[in-house]
C-alpha atoms as a PDB file:
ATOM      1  CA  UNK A   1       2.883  19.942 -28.807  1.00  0.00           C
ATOM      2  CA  UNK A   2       1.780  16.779 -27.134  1.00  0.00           C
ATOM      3  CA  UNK A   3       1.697  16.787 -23.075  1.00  0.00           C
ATOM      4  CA  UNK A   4       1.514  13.696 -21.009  1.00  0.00           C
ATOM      5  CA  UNK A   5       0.371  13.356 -17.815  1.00  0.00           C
ATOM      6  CA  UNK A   6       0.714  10.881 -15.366  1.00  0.00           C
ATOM      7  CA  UNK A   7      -0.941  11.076 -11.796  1.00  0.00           C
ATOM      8  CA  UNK A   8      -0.390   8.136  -9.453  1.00  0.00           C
ATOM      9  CA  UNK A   9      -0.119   6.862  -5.844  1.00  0.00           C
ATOM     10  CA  UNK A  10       2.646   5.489  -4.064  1.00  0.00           C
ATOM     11  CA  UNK A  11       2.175   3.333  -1.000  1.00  0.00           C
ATOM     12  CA  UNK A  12       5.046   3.387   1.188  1.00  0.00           C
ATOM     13  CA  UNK A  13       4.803   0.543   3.381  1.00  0.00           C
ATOM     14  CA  UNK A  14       8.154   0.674   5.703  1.00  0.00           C
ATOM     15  CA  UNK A  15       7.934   4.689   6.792  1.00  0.00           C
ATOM     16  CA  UNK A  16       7.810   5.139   9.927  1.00  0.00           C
ATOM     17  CA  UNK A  17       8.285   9.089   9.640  1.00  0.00           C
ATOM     18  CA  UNK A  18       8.266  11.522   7.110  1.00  0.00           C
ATOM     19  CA  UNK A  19      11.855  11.706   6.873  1.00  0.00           C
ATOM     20  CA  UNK A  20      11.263   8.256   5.521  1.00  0.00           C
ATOM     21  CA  UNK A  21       8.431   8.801   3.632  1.00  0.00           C
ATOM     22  CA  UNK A  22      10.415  11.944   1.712  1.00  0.00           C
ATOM     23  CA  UNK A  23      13.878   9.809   1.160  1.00  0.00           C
ATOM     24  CA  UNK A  24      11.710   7.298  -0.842  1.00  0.00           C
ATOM     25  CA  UNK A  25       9.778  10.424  -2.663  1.00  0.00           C
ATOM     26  CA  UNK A  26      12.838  12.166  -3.848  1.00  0.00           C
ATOM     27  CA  UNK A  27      14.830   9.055  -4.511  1.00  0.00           C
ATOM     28  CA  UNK A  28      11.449   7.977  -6.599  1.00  0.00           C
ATOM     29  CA  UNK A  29      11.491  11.439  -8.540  1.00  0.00           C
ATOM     30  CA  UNK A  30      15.295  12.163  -9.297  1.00  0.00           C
ATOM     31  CA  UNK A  31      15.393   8.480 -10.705  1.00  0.00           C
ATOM     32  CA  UNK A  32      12.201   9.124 -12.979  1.00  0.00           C
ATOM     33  CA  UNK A  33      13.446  12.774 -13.630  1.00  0.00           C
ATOM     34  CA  UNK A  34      17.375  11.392 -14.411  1.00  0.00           C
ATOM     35  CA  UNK A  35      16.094   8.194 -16.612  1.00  0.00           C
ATOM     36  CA  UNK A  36      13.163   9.799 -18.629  1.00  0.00           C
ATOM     37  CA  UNK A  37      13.820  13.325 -18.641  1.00  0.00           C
ATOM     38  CA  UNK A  38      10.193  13.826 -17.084  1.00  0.00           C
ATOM     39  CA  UNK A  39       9.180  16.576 -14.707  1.00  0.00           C
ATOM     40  CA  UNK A  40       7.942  14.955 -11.064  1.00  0.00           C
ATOM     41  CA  UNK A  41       6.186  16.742  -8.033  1.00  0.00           C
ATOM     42  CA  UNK A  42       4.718  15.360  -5.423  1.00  0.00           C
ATOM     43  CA  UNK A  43       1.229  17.145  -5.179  1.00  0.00           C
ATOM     44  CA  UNK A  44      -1.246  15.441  -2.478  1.00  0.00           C
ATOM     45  CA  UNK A  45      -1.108  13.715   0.768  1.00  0.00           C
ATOM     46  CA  UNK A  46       1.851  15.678   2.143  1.00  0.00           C
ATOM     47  CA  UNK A  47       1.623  14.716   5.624  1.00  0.00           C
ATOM     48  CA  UNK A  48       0.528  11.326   5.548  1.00  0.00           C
ATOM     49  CA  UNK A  49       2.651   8.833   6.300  1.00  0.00           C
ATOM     50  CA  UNK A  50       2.513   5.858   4.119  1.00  0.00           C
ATOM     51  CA  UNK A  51       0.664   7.531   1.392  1.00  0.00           C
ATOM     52  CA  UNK A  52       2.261  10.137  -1.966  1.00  0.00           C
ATOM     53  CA  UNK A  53       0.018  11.356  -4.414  1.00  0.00           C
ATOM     54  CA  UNK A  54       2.569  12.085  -7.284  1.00  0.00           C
ATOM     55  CA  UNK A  55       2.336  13.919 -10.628  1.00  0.00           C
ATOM     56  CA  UNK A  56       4.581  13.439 -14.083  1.00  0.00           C
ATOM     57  CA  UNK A  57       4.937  15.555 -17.308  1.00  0.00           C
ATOM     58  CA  UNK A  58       6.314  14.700 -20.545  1.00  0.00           C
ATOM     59  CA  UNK A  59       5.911  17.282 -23.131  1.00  0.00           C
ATOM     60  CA  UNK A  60       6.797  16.003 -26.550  1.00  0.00           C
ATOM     61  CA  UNK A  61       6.297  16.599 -30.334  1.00  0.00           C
ATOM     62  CA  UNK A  62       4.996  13.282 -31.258  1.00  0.00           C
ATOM     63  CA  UNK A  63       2.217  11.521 -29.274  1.00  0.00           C
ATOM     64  CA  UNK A  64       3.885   8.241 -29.646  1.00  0.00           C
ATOM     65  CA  UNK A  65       7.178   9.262 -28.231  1.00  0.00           C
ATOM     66  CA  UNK A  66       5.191  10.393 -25.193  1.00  0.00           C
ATOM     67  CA  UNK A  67       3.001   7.450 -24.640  1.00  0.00           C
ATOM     68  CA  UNK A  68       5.922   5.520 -24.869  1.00  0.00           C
ATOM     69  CA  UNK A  69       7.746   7.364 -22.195  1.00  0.00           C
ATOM     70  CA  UNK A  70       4.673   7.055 -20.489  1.00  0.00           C
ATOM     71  CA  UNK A  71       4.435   3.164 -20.888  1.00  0.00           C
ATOM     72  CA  UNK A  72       8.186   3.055 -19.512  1.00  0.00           C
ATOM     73  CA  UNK A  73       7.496   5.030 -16.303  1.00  0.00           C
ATOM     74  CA  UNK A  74       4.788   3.192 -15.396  1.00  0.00           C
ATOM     75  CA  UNK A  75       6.594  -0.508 -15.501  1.00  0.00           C
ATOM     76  CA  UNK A  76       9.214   0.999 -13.797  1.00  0.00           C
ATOM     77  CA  UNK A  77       6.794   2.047 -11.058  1.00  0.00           C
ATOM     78  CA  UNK A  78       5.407  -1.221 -10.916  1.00  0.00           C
ATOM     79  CA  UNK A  79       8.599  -2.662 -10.338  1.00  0.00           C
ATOM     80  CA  UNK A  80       9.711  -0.361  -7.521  1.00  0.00           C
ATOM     81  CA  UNK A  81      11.139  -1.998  -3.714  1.00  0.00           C
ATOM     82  CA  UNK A  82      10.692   0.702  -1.685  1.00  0.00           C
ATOM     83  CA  UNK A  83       7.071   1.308  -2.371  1.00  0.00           C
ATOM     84  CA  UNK A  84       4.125  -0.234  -3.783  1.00  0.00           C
ATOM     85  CA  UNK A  85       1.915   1.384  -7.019  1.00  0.00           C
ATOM     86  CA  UNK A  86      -1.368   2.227  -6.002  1.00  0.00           C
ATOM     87  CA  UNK A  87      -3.838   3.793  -8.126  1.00  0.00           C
ATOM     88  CA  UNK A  88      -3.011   5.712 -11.918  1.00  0.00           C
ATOM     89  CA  UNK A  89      -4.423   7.730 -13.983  1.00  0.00           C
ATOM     90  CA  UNK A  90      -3.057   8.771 -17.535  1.00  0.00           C
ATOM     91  CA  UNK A  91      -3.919  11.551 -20.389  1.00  0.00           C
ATOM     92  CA  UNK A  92      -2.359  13.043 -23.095  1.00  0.00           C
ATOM     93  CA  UNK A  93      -3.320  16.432 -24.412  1.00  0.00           C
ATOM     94  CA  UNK A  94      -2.846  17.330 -27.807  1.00  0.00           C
ATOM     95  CA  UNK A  95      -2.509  21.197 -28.610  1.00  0.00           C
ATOM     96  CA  UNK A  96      -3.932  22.670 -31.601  1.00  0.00           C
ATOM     97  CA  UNK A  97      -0.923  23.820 -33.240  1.00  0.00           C
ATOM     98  CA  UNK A  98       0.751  20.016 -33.180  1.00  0.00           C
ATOM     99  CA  UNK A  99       0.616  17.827 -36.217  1.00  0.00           C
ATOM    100  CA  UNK A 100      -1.426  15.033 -34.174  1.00  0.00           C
ATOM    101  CA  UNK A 101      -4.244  17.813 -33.524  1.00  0.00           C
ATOM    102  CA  UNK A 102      -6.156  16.462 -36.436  1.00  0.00           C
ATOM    103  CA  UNK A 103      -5.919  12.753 -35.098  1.00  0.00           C
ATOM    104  CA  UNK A 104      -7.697  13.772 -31.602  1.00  0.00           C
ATOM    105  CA  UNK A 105     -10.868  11.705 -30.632  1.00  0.00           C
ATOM    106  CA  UNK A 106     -14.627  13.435 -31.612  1.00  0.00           C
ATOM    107  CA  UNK A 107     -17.210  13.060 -29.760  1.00  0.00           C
ATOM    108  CA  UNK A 108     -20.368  11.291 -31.476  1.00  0.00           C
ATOM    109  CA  UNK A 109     -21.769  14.513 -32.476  1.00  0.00           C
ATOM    110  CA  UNK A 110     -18.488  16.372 -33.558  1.00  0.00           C
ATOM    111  CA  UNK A 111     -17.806  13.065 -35.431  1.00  0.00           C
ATOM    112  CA  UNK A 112     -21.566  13.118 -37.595  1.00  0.00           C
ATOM    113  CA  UNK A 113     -21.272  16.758 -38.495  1.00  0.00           C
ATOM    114  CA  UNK A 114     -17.338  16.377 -39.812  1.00  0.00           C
ATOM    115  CA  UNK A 115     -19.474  13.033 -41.727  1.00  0.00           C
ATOM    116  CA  UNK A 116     -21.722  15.475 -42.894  1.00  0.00           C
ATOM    117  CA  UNK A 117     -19.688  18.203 -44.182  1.00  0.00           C
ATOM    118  CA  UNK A 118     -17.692  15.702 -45.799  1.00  0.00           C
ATOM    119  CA  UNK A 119     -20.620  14.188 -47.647  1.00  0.00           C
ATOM    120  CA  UNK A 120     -21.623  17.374 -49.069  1.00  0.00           C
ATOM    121  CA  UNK A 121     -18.400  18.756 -50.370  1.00  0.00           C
ATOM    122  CA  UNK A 122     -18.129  15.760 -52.153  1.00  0.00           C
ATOM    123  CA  UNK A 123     -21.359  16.125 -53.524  1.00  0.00           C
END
């Protein structure tokens, strides 16, 4: 299982209530939810005005896929009229059952003792 998650800001320049502010929020996340099949909350910043902190999931099989996905969500964000990106922030989480668990980063020192091991099985 791969997971993807999105976090990002939405500036919402032209509310002048939160009326306003939620008619852009849930027109943002049915259109995300409807064209990507992603899951979409907002999840900070409730009562301010011009500002949503928002949060996306994509849960996938193949890390690609979900990157992807990922890719196309954010360009449509970009290109949004009704509110400007702000700041993002992106990971994808690999569980240890998926195929791609193997193909996870190491850190340095996870990384020299795999080396290691390696070295003396082959030895």
């Amino acid at each position: 299982m791969v997971v993807g998650v999105l976090q990002f800001e939405l500036h919402i320049a032209g509310a002048e209530s939160l009326k306003d502010k939620r008619r852009v929020v849930r027109s943002v996340r049915d259109r995300l939810h409807r064209e990507h099949l992603v899951s979409v909350a907002e999840v900070g910043a409730n009562d301010t005005l011009n500002l949503a902190l928002m949060g996306l999931v994509v849960v996938g099989n193949e890390g690609k896929r979900v990157a992807d996905v990922l890719d196309k969500v954010s360009a449509k964000l970009r290109s949004l009229h009704d509110a400007e990106l702000g700041a993002t922030s992106r990971q994808i989480i690999v569980g240890e059952g998926s195929p791609e668990a193997g193909s996870t980063p190491l850190d340095d020192d996870e990384l020299a003792r795999e080396m290691l091991a390696r070295a003396e099985e082959a030895s």
